[in-house]
N, C-alpha and C. Protein backbone atom coordinates (compact mmCIF):
# COMPACT_ATOMS: atom_id res chain seq x y z
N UNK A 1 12.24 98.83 134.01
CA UNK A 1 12.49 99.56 135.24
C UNK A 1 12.32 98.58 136.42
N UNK A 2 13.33 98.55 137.05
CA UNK A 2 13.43 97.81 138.27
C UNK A 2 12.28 98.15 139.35
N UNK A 3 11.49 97.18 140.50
CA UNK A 3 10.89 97.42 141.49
C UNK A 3 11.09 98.51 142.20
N UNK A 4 12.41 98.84 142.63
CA UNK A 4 12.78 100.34 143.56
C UNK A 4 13.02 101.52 143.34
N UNK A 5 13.14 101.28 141.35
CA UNK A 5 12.89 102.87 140.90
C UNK A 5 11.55 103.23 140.84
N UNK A 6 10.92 101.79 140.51
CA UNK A 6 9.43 102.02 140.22
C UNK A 6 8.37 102.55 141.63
N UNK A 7 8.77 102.18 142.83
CA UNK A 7 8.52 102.45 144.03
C UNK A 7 9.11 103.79 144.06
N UNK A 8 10.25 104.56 143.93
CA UNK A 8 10.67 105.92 144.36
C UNK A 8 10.43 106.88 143.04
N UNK A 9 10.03 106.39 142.22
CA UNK A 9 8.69 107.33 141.41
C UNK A 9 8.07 107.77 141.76
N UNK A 10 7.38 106.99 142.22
CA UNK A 10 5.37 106.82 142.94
C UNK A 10 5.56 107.25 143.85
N UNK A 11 6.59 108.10 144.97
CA UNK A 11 6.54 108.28 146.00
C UNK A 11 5.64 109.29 146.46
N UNK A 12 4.97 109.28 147.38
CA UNK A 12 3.72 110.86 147.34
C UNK A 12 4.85 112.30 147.86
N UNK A 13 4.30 113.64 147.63
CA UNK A 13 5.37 114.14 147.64
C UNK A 13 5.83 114.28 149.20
N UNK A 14 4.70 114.04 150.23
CA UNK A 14 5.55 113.92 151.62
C UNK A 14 6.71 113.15 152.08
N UNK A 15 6.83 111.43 151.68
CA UNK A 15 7.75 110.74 151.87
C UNK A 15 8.83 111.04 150.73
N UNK A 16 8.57 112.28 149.82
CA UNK A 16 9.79 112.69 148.63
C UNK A 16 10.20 113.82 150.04
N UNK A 17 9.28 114.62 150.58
CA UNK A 17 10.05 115.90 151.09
C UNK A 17 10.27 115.13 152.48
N UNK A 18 10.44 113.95 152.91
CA UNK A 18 11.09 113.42 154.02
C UNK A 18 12.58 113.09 153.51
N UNK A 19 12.58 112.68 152.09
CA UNK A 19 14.04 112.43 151.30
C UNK A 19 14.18 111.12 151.77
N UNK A 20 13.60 109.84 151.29
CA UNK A 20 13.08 108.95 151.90
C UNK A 20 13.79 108.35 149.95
N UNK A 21 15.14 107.87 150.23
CA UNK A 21 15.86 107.12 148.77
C UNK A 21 15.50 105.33 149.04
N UNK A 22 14.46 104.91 147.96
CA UNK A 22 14.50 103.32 148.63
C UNK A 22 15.67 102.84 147.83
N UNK A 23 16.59 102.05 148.48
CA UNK A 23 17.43 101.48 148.25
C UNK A 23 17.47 99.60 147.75
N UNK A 24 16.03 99.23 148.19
CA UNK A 24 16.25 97.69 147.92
C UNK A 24 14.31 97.29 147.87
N UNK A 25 14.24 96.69 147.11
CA UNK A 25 12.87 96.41 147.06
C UNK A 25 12.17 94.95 146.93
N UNK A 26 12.05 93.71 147.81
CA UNK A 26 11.37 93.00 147.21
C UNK A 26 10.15 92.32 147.51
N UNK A 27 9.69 91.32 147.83
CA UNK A 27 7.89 91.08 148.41
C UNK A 27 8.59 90.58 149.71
N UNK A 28 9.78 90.82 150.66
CA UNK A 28 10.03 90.37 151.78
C UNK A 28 11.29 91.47 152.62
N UNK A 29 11.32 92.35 151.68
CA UNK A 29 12.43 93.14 152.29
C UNK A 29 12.40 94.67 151.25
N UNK A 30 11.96 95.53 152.35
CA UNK A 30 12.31 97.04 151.74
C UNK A 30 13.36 98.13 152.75
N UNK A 31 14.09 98.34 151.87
CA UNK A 31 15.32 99.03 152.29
C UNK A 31 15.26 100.63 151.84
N UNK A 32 15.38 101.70 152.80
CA UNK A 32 15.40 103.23 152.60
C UNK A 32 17.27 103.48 153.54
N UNK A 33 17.47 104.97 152.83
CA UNK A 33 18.07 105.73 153.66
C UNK A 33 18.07 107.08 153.43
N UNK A 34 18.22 107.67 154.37
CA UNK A 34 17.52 109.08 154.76
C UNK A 34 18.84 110.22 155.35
N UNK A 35 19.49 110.76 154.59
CA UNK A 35 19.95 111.81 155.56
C UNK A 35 19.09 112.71 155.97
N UNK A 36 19.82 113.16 157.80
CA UNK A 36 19.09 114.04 158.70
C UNK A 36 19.28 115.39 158.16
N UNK A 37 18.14 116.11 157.66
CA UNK A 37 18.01 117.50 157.46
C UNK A 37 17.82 118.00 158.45
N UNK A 38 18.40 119.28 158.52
CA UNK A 38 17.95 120.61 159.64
C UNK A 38 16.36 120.40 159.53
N UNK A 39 15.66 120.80 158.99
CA UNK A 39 14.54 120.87 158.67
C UNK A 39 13.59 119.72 158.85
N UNK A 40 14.27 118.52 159.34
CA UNK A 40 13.50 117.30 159.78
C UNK A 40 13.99 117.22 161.81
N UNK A 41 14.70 117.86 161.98
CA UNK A 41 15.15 117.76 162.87
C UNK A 41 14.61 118.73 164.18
N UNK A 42 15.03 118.25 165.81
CA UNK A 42 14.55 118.99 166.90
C UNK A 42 15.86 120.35 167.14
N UNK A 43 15.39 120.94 168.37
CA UNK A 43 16.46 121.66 168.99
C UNK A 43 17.57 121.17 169.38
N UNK A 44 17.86 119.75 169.25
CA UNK A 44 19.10 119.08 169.80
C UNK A 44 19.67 118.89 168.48
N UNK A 45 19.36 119.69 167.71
CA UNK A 45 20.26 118.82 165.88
C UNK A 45 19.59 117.33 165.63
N UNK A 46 18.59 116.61 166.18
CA UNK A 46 18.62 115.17 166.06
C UNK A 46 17.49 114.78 165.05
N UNK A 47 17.23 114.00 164.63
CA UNK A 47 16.07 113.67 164.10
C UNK A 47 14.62 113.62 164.96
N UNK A 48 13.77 114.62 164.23
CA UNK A 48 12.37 114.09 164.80
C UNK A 48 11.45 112.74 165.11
N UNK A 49 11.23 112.60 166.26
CA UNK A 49 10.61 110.94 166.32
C UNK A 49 9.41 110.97 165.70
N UNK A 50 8.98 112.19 165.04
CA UNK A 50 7.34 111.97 164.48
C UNK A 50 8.48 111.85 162.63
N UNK A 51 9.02 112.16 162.14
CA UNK A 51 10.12 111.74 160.98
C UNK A 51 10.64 110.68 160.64
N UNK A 52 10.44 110.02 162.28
CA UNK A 52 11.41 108.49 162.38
C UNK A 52 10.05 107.92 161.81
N UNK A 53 8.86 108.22 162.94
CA UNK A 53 7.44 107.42 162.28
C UNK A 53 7.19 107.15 160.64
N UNK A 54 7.30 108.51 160.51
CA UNK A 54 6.37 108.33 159.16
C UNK A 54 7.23 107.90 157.79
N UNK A 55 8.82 107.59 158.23
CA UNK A 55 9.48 106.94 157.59
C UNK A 55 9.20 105.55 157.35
N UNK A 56 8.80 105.16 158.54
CA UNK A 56 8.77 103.49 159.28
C UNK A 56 7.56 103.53 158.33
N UNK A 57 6.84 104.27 158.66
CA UNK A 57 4.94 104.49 158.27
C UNK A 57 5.22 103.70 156.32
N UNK A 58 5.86 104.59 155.93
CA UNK A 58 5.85 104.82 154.51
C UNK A 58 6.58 103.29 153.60
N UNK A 59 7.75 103.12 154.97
CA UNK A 59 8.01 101.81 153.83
C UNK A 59 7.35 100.32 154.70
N UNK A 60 6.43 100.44 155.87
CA UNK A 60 5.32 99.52 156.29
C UNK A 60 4.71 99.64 154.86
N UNK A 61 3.76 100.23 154.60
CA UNK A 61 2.85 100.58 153.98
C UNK A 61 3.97 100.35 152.02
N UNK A 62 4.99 100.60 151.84
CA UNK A 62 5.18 100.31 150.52
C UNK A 62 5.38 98.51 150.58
N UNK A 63 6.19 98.18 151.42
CA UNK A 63 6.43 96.76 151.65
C UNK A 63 4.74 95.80 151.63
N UNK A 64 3.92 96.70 152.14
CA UNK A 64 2.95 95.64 152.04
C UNK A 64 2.14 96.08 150.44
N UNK A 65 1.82 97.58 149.55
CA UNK A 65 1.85 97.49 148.36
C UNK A 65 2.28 96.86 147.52
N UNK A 66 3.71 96.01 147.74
CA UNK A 66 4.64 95.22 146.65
C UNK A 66 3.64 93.99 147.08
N UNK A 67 2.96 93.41 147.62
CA UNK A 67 2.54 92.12 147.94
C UNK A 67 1.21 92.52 147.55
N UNK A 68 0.83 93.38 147.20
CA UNK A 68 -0.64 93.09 146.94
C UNK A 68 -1.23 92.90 145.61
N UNK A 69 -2.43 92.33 145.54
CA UNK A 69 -3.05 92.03 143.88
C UNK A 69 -4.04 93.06 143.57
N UNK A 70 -3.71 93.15 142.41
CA UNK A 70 -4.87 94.08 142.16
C UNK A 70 -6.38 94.31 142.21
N UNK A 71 -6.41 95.44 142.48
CA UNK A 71 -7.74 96.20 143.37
C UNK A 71 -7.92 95.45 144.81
N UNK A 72 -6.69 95.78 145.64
CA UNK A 72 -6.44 95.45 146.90
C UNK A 72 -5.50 97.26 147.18
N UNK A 73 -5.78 97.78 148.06
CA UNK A 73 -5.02 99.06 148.87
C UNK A 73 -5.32 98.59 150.17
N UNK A 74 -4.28 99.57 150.71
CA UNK A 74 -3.95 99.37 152.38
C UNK A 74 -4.14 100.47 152.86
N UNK A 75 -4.08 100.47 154.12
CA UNK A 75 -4.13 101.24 155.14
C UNK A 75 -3.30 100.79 156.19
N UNK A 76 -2.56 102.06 157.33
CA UNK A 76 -2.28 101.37 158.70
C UNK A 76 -2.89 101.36 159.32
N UNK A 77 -3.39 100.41 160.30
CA UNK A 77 -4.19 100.12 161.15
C UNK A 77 -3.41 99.89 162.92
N UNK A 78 -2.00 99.87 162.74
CA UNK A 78 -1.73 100.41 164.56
C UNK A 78 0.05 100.01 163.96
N UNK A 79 0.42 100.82 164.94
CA UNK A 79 2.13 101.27 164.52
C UNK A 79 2.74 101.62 166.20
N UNK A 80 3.75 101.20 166.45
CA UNK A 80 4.55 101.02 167.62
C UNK A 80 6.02 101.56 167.53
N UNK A 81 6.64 102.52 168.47
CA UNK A 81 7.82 103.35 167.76
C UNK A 81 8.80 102.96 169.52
N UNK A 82 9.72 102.33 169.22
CA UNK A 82 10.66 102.13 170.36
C UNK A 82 12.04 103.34 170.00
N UNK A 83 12.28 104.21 170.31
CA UNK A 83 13.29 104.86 170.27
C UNK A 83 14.54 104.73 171.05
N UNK A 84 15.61 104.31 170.20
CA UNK A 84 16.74 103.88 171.08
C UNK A 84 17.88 104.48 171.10
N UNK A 85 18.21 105.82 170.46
CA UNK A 85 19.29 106.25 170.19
C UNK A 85 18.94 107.77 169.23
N UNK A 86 19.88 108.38 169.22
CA UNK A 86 19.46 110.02 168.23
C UNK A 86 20.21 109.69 167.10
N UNK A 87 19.90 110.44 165.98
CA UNK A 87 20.55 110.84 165.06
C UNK A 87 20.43 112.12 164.58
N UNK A 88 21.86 112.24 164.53
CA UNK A 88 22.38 113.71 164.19
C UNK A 88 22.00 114.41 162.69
N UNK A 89 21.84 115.67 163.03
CA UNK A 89 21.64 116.35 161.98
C UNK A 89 23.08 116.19 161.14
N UNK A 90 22.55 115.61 159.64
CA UNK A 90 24.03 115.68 158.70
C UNK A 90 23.96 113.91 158.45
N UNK A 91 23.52 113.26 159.43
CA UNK A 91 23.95 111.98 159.06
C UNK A 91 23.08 111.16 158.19
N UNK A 92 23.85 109.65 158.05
CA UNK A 92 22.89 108.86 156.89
C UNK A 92 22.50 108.31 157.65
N UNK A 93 21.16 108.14 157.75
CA UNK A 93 20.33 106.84 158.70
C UNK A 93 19.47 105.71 157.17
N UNK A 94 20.05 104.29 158.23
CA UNK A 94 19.17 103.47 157.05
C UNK A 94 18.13 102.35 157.73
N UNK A 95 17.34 102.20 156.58
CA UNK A 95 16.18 101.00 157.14
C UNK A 95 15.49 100.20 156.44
N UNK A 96 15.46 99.35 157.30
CA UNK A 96 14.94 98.11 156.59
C UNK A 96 14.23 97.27 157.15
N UNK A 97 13.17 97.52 156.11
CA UNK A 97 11.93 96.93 157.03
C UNK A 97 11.53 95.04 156.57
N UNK A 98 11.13 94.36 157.94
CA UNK A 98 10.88 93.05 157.22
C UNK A 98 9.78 92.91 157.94
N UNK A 99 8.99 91.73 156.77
CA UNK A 99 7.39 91.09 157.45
C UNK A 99 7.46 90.42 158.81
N UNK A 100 6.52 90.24 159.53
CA UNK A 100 6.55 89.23 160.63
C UNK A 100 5.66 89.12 160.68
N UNK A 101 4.45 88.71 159.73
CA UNK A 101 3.20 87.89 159.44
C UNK A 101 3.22 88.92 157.96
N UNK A 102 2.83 88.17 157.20
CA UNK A 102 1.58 88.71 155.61
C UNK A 102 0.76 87.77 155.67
N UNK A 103 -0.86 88.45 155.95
CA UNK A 103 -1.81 87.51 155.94
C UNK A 103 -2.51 87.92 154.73
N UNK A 104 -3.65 87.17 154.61
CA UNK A 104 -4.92 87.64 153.45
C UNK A 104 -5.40 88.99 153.96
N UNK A 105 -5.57 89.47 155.25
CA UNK A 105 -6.34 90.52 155.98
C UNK A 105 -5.32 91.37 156.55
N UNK A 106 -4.45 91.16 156.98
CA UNK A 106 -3.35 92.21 157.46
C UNK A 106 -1.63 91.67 157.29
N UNK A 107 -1.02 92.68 157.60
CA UNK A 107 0.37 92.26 157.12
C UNK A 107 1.15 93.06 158.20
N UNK A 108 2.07 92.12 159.47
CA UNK A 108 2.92 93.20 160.20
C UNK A 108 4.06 92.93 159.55
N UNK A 109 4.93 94.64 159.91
CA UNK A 109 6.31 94.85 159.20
C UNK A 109 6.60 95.55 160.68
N UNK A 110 8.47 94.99 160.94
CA UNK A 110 8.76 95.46 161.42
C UNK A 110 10.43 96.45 160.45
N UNK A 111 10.25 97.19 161.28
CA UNK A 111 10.98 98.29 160.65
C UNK A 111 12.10 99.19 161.67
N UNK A 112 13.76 98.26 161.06
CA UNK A 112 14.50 98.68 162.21
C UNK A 112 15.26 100.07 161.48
N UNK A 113 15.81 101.08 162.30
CA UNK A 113 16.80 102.08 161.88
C UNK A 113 17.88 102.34 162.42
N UNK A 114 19.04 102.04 161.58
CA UNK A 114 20.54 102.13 162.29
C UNK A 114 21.04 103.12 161.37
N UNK A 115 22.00 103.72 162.33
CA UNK A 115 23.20 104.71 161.83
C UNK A 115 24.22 103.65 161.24
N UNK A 116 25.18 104.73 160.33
CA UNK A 116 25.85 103.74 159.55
C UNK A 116 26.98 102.65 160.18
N UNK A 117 26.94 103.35 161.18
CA UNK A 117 27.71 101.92 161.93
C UNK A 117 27.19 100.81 162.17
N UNK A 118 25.78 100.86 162.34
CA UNK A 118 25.00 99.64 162.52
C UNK A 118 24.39 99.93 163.65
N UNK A 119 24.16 100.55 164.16
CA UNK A 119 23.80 100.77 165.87
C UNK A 119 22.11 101.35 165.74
N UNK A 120 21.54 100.07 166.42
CA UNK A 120 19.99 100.57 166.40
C UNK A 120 19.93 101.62 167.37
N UNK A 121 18.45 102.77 166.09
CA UNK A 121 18.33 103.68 166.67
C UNK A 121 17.17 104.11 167.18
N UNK A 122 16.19 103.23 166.53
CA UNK A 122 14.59 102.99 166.83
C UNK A 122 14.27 101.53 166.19
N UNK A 123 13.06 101.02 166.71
CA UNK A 123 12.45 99.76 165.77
C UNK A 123 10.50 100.45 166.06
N UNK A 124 10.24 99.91 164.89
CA UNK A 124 8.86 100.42 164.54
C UNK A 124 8.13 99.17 163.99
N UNK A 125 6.85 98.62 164.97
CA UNK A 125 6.23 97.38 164.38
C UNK A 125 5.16 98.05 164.25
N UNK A 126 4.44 97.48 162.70
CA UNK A 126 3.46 98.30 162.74
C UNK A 126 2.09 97.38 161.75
N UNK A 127 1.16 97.61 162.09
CA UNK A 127 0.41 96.65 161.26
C UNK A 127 -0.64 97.18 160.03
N UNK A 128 -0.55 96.74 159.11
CA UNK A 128 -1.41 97.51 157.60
C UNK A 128 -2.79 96.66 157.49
N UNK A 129 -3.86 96.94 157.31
CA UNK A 129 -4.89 96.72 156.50
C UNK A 129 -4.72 96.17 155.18
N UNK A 130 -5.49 95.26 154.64
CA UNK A 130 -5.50 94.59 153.59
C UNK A 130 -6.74 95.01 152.84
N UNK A 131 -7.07 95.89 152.48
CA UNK A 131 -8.49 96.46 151.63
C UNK A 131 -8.98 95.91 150.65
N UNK A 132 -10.42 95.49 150.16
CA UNK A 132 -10.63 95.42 148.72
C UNK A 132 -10.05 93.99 148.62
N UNK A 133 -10.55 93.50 147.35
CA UNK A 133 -10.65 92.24 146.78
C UNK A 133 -9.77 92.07 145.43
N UNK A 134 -9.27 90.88 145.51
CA UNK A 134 -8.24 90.73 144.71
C UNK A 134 -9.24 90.51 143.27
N UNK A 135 -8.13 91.49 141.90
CA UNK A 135 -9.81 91.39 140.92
C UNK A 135 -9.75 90.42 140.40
N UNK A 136 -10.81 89.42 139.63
CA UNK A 136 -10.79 88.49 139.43
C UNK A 136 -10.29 88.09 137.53
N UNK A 137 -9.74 86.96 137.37
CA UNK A 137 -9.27 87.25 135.92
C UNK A 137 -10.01 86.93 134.98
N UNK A 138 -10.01 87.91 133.69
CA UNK A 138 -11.46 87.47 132.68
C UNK A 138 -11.33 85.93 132.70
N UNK A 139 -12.66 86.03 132.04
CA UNK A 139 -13.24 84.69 132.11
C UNK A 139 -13.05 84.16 130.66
């Protein structure tokens, strides 16, 4: 089983009921796309900016899981949401998030979202926690 089925397995069931399909998975690049549900959406038909977050939230946070060693978990520790454009209820929005630091202690991902034309629609920088100690190998 490939990295990105193995990632949209494991998905918890909130980022399943966001409909959050990862499309590309590797220790430098994670790729989602999301059509806009009624049901994710405001009074304008558009996508919710707290939807846009926790999209951004979810593949921050998987992008820095693919890099980690075992008995290491994360957390976010501060997240930044620039909104630049709506998306319509009905449409495909996609994203793809890349590192701009992985340290031993924290890891920022930034995380852009365009409609299928390409046209940014938010960018989300956000920074994860590095928890716990990498375990050590028998001896």
């Amino acid at each position: 089983m490939d990295l990105k089925t193995r990632i949209q397995a494991k998905l918890p069931p909130f980022p399943q009921h966001l409909g959050i399909q990862i499309t590309e998975a590797t220790h430098d690049r994670v790729c989602a796309e999301v059509t806009v549900r009624p049901d994710l959406s405001i009074e304008t038909n558009t996508l919710h900016g707290g939807a846009i977050m926790a999209i951004a939230d979810t593949l921050g946070a998987v992008a820095t899981i693919v890099n980690l060693q075992k008995g290491q978990w994360t957390a976010t520790l501060e997240s930044k949401t620039n909104f630049l454009g709506a998306a319509p209820t009905g449409s495909r929005i996609l994203f793809e998030c890349l590192p701009l630091h992985k340290g031993r202690r924290t890891m920022i991902w930034q995380t852009n979202m365009r409609n299928e034309q390409g046209k940014l629609l938010a960018q989300v920088t956000q920074t994860q926690m590095v928890l716990g100690e990498p375990a050590k190998p028998p001896a």
